[in-house]
Protein backbone atom coordinates (compact mmCIF):
# COMPACT_ATOMS: atom_id res chain seq x y z
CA UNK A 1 50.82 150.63 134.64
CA UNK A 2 51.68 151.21 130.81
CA UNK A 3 48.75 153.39 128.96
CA UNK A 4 46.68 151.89 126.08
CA UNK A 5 47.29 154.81 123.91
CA UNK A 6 49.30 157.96 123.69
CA UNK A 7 48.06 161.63 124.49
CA UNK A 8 50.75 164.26 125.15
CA UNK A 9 49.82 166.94 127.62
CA UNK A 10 53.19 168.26 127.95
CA UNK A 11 51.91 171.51 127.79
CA UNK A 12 48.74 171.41 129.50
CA UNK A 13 47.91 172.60 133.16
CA UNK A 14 45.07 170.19 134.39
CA UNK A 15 43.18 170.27 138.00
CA UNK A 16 42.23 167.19 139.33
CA UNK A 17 39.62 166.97 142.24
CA UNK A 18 38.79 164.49 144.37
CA UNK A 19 42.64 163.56 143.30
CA UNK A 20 43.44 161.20 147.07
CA UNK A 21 40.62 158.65 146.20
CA UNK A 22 40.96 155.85 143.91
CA UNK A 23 39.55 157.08 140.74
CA UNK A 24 40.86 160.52 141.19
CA UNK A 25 44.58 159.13 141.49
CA UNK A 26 44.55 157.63 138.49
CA UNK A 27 43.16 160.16 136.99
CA UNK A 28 46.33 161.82 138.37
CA UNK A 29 48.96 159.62 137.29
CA UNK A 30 47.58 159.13 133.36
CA UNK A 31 48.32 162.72 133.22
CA UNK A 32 51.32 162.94 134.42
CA UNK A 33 52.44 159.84 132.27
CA UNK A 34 51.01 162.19 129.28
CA UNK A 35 53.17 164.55 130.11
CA UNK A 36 50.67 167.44 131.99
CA UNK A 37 51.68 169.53 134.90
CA UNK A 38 49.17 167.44 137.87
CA UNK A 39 47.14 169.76 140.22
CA UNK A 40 45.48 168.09 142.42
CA UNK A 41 42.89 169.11 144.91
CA UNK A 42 41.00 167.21 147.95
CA UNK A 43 40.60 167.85 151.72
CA UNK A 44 41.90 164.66 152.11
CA UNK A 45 46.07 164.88 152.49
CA UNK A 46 48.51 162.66 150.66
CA UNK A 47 49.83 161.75 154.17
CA UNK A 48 46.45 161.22 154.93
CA UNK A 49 46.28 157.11 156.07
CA UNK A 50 43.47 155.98 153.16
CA UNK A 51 44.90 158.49 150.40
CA UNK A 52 45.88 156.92 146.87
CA UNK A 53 47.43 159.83 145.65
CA UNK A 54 51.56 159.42 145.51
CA UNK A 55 52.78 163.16 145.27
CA UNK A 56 56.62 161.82 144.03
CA UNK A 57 56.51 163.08 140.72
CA UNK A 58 57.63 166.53 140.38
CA UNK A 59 54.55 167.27 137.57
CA UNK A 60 51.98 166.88 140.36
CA UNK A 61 51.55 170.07 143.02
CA UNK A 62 48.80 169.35 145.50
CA UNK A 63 47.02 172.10 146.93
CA UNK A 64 44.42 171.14 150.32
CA UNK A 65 40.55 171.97 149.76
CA UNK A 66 37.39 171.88 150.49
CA UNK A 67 35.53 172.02 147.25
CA UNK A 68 32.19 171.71 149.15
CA UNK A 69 32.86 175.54 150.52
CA UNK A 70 32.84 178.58 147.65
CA UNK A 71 35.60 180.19 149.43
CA UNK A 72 38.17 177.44 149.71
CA UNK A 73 37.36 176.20 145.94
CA UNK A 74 37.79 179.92 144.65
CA UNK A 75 41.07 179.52 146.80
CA UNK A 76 42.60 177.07 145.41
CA UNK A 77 41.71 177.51 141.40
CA UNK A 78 42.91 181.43 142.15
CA UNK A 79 46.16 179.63 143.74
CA UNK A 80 46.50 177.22 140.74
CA UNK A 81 46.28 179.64 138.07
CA UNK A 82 48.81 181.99 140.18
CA UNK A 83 51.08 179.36 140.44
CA UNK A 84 50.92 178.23 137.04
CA UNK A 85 49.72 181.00 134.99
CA UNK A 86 46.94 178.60 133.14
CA UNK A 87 44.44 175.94 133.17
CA UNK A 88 43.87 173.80 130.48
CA UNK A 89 41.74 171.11 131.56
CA UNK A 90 39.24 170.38 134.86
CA UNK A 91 38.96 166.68 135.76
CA UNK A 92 36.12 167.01 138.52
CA UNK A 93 36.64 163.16 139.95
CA UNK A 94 35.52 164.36 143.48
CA UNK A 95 32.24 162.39 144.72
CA UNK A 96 31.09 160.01 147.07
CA UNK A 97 28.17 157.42 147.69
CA UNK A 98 25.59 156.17 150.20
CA UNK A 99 23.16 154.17 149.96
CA UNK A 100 20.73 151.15 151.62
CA UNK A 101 17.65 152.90 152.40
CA UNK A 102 14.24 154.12 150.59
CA UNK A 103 13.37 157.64 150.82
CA UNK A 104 11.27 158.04 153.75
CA UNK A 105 14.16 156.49 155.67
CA UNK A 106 17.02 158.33 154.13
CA UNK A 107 18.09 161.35 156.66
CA UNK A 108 18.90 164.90 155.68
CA UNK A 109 22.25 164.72 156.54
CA UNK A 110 22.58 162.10 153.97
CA UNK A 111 20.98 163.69 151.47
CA UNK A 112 23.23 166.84 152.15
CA UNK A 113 26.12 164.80 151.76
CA UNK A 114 25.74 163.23 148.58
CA UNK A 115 24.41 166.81 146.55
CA UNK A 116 27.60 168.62 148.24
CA UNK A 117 30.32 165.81 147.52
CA UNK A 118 28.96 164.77 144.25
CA UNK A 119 27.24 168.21 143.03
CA UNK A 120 27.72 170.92 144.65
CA UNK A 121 32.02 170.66 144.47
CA UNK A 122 31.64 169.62 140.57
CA UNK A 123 29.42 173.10 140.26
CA UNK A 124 32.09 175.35 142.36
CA UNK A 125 35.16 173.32 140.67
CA UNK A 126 33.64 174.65 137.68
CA UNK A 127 32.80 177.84 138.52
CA UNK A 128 35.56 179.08 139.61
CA UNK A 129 38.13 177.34 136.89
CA UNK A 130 36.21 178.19 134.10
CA UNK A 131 37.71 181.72 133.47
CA UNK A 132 41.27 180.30 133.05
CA UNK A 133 39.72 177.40 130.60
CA UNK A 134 38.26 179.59 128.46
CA UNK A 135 40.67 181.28 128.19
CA UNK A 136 43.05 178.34 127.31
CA UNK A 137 39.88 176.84 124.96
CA UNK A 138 40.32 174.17 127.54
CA UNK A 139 38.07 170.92 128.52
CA UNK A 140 35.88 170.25 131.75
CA UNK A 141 35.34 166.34 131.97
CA UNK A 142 33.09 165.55 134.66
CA UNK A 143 31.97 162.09 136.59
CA UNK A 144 28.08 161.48 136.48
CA UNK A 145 26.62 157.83 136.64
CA UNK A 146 24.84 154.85 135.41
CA UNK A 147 22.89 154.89 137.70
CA UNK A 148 21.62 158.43 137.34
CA UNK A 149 19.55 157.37 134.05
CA UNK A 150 16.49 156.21 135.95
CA UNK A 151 15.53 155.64 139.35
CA UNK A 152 16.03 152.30 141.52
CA UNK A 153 15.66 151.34 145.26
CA UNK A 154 17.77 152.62 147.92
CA UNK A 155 19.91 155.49 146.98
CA UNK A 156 17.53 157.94 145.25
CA UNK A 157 19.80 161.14 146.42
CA UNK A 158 22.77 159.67 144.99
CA UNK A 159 21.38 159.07 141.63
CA UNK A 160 19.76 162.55 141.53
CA UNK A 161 23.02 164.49 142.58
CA UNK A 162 24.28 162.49 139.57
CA UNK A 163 21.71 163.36 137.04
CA UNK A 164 22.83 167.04 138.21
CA UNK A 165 25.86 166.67 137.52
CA UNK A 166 25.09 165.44 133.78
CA UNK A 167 22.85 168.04 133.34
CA UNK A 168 25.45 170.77 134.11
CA UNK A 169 27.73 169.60 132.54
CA UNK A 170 25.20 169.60 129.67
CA UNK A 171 24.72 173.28 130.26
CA UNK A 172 28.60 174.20 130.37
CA UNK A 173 28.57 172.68 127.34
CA UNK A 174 25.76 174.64 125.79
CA UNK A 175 26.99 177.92 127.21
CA UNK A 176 30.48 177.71 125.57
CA UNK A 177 30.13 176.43 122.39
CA UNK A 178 33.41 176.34 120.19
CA UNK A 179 35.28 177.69 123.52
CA UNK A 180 35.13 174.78 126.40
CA UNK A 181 34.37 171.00 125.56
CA UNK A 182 32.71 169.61 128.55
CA UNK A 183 32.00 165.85 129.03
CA UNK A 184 30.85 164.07 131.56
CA UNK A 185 31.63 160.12 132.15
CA UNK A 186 29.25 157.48 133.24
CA UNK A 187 30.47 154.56 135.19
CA UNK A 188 29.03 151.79 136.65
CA UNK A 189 30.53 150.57 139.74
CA UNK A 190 34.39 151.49 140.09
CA UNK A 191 37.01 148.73 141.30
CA UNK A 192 38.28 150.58 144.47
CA UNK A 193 38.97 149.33 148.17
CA UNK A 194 35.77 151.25 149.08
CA UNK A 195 33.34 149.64 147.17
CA UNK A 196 34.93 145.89 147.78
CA UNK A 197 34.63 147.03 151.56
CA UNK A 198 30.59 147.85 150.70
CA UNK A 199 29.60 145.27 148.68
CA UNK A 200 32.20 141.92 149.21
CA UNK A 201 29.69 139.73 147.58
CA UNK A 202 29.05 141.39 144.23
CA UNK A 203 30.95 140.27 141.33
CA UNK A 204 34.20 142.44 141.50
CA UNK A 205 35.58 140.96 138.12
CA UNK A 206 33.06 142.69 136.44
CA UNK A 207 33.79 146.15 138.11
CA UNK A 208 35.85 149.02 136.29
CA UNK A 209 39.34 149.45 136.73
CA UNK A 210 40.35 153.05 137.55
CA UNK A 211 43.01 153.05 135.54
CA UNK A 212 40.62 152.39 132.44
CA UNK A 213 37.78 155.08 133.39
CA UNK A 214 41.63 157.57 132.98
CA UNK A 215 42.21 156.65 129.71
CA UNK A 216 38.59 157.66 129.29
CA UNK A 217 39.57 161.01 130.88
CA UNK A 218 42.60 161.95 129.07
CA UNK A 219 40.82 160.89 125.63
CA UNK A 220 38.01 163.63 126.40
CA UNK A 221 41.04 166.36 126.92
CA UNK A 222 42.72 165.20 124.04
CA UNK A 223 42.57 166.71 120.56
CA UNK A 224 41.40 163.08 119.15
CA UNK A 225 37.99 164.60 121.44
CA UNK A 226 37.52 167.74 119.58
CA UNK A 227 34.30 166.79 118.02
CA UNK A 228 32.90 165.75 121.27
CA UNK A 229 31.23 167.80 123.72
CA UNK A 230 28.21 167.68 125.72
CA UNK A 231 27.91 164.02 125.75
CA UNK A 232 27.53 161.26 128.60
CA UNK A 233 29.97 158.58 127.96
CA UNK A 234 29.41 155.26 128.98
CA UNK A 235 32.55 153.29 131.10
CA UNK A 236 30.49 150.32 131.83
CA UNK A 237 32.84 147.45 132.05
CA UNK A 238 31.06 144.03 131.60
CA UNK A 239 28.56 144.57 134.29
């Protein structure tokens, strides 16, 4: 699919994670049509049956992880910036959700879930690539939530794990002022085969296309971003 507007990254180094799901793929592939050298990172394969990510370009190097786990993540960014001698950019697309039922019926292991997939690997992600961004003056673009502006029924840990993440994000911000822009996005519901699979009756036309929430992305690496950091930005769609 043809980009709305140009960014080159033909220089860059960016880190995907999350980079076999939907929104993490394309994430993926607007980079690599701008140009970057791709790393992407998931414990889920590309030769994995429900991965999206297509390793065939020569830009994109994948590299196995589990970002939930402080050894593996320092791992892999120690491997990336080995291999590649830089980062310029973190894209931390890796997150998951569950929902359905009020909190005195929501399990622990649920709960766990959703702060380790959603939080907890956007905190190590960071972590452990920050060192090799600032030292680029690189960007951190991060995925929060709609949702995660006020409570609602049924999935209470999901939207607090995503107020976390915001509010990190926030905080990287803060903490490297005139060094690291850090952004996080806010999407609605994203257009991907697992969320058609949850919810087949909701109005999928109104969804957001993953390919539009990367555009987002690659704007908030870009130098047309360098004014922005710190901020929440809204990828609603029409819903």
């Amino acid at each position: 699919m043809s980009c709305s507007f140009e960014v080159d990254f033909s220089d860059s180094v960016v880190v995907v994670t999350g980079a076999s799901g939907a929104l993490g793929s394309a994430v993926v592939d607007r980079f690599v049509e701008a140009g970057a050298t791709v790393c992407g990172t998931d414990i889920a394969r590309p030769d994995d049956e429900e991965t999206l990510l297509d390793t065939t370009p020569e830009s994109i190097h994948f590299y196995e992880g589990d970002f939930t786990d402080e050894t593996d993540a320092e791992r892999v960014m120690s491997e990336i910036a080995d291999d590649h001698g830089r980062i310029d950019a973190l894209c931390a697309i890796a997150g998951t959700w569950r929902g359905g039922d009020p909190i005195e019926e929501t399990d622990v292991e649920t709960f766990d879930l959703l702060f380790d997939v959603n939080l907890k690997t956007m905190f190590l992600a960071a972590k452990h690539a920050l060192p090799e961004i600032k030292r680029s003056e690189g960007t951190v673009v991060t995925v929060s939530s709609r949702s995660s502006l006020e409570g609602g029924e049924g999935d209470g840990p999901y939207r607090a794990a995503k107020a976390g993440v915001r509010r990190l994000t926030e905080t990287i911000a803060a903490e490297n002022t005139g060094v690291v822009r850090a952004n996080a996005i806010m999407p609605s519901v994203i257009d991907t085969p697992a969320n058609r699979e949850a919810m087949p009756d909701s109005d999928h036309e109104a969804w957001v296309d993953p390919t539009d929430i990367a555009d987002v992305v690659a704007f908030l690496c870009s130098s047309g971003a360098t004014v922005t950091s710190g901020a929440a930005v809204p990828v609603y769609g029409t819903a």
